[in-house]
C-alpha atoms as a PDB file:
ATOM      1  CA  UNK A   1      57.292 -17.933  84.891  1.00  0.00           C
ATOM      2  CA  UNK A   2      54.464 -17.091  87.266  1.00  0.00           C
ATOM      3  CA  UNK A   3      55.549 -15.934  90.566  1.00  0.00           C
ATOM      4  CA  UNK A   4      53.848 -13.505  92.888  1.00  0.00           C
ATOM      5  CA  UNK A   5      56.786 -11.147  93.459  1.00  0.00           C
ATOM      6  CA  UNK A   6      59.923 -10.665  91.187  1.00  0.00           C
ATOM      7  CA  UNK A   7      62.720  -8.212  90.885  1.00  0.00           C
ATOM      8  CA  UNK A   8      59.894  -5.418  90.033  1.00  0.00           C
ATOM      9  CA  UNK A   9      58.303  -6.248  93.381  1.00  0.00           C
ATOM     10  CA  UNK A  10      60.310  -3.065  94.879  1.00  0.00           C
ATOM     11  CA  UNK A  11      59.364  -1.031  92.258  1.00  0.00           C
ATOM     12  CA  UNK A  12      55.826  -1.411  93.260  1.00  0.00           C
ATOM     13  CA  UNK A  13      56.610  -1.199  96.726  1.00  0.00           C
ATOM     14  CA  UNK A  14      58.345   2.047  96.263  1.00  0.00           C
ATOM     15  CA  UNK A  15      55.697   3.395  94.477  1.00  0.00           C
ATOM     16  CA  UNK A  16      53.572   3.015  97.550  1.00  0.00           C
ATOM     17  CA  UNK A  17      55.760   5.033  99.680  1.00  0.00           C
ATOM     18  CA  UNK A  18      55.636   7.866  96.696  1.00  0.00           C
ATOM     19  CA  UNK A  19      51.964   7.984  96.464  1.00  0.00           C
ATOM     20  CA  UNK A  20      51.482   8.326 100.610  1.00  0.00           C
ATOM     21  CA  UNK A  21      53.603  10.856 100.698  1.00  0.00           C
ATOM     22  CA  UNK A  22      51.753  12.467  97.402  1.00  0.00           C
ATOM     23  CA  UNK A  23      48.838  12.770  99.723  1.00  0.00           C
ATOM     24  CA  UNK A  24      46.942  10.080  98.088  1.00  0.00           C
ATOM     25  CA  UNK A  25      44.202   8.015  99.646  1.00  0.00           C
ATOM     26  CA  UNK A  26      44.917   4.540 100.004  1.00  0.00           C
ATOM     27  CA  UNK A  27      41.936   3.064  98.688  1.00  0.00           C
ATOM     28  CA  UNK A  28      42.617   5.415  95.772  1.00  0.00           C
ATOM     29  CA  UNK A  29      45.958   4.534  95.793  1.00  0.00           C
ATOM     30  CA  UNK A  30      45.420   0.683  95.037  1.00  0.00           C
ATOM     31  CA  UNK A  31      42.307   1.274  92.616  1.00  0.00           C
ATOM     32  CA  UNK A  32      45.072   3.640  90.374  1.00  0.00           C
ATOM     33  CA  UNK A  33      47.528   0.568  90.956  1.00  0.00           C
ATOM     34  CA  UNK A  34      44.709  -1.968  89.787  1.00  0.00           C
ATOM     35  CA  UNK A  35      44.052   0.111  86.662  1.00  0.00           C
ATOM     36  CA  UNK A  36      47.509   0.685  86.320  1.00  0.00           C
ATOM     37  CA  UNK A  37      48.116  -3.402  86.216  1.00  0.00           C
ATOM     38  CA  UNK A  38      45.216  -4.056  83.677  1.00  0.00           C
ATOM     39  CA  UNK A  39      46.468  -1.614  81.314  1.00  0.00           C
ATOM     40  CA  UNK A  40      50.168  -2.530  81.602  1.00  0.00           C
ATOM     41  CA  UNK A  41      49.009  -6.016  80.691  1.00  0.00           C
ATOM     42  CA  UNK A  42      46.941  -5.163  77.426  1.00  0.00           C
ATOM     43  CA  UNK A  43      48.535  -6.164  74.383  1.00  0.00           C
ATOM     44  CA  UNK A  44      47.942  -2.844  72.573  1.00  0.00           C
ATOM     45  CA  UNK A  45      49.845  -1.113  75.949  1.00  0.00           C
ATOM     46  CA  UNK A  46      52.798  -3.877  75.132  1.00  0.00           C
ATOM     47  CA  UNK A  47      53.007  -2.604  71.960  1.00  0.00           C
ATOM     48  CA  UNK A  48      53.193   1.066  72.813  1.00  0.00           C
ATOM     49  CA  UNK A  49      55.993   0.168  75.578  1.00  0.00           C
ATOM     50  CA  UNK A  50      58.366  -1.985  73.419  1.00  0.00           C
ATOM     51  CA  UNK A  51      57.517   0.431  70.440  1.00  0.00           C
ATOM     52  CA  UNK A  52      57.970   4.076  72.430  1.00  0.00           C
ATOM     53  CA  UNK A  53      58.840   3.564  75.945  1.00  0.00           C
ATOM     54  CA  UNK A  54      62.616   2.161  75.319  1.00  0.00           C
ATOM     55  CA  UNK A  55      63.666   2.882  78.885  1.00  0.00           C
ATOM     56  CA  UNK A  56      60.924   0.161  80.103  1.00  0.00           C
ATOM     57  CA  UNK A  57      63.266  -2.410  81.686  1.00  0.00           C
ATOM     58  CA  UNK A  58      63.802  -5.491  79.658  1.00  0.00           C
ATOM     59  CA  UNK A  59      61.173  -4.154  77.399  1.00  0.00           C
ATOM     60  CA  UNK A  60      57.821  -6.616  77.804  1.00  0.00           C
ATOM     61  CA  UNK A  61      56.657  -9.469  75.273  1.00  0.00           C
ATOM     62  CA  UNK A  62      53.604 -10.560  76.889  1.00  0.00           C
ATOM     63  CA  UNK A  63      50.966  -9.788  79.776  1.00  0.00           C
ATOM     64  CA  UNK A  64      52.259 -10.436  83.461  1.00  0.00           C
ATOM     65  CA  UNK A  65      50.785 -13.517  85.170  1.00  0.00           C
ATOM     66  CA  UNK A  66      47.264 -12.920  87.158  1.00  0.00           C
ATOM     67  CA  UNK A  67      49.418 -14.091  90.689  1.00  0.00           C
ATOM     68  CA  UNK A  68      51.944 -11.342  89.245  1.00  0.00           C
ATOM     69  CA  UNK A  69      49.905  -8.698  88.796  1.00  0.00           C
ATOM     70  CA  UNK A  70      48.443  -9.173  92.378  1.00  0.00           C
ATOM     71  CA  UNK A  71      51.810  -9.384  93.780  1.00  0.00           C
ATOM     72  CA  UNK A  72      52.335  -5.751  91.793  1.00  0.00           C
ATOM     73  CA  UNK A  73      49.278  -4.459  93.738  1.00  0.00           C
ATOM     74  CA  UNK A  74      50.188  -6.055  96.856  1.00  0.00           C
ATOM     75  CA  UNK A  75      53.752  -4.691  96.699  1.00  0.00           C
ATOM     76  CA  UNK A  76      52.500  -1.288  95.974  1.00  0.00           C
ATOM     77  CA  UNK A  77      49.725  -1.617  98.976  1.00  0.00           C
ATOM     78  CA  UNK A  78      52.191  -2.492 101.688  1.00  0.00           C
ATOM     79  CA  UNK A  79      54.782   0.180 100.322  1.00  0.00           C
ATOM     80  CA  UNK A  80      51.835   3.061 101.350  1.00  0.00           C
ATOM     81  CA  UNK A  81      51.155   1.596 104.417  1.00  0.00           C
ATOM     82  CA  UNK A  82      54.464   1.210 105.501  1.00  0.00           C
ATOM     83  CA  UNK A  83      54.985   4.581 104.912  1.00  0.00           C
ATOM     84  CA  UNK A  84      51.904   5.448 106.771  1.00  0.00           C
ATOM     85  CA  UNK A  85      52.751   3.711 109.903  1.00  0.00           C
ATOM     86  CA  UNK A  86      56.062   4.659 110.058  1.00  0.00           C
ATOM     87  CA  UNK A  87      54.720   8.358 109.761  1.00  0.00           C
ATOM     88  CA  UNK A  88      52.139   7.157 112.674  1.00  0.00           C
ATOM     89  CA  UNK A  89      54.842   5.668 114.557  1.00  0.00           C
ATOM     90  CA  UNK A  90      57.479   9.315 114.579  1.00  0.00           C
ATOM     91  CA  UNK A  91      54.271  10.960 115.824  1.00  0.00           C
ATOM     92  CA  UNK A  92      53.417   8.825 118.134  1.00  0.00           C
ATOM     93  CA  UNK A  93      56.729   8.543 120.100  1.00  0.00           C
ATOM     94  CA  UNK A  94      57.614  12.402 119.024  1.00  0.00           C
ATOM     95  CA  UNK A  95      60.526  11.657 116.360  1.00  0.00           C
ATOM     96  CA  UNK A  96      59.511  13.740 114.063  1.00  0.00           C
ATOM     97  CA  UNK A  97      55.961  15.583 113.176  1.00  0.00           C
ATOM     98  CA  UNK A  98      53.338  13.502 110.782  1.00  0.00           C
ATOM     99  CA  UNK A  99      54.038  14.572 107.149  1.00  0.00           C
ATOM    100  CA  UNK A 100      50.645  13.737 105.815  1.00  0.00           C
ATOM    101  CA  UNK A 101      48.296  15.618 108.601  1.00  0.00           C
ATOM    102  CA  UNK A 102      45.283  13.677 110.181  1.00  0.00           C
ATOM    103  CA  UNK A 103      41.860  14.703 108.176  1.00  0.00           C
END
């Protein structure tokens, strides 16, 4: 089935959230999400998850659909910046301090 977001969808997103508050960039935070996707999705990866990684949910039989994958990297890009301006936002109206400091 080819859908741009499925169950995973807040997996990604919550991913997002991780890596901002990891400290990492978010341009460098989607390009590891990109290569992330196009690795998940080779068939020799497939193999290695169904073969070693039993905990991978549902296991995988064949590469994610391109509108999929983008959904993956879309989920993952709005988790980090929801994290970011909700970070911006308890700074700006003194709730809390910033956890990731300006550069």
């Amino acid at each position: 089935m080819s859908v741009f977001l499925d169950q995973y969808s807040y997996l990604h997103f919550s991913t997002g959230i991780v890596a901002y508050f990891w400290g990492i960039d978010f341009y460098i935070w989607v390009i590891i999400h990109i290569l992330y996707e196009l690795f998940e999705n080779l068939y020799s990866s497939i193999h290695i998850i169904n073969q070693y990684i039993t905990l991978w949910p549902g296991g995988k039989s064949c590469p994610d659909p391109l509108i999929n994958r983008v959904g993956d990297v879309a989920s993952g890009a709005l988790g980090w910046l929801s994290a970011y301006y909700l970070d911006n936002l308890g700074k700006t109206y003194g709730w809390y301090q910033p956890h990731i400091p300006a550069s």
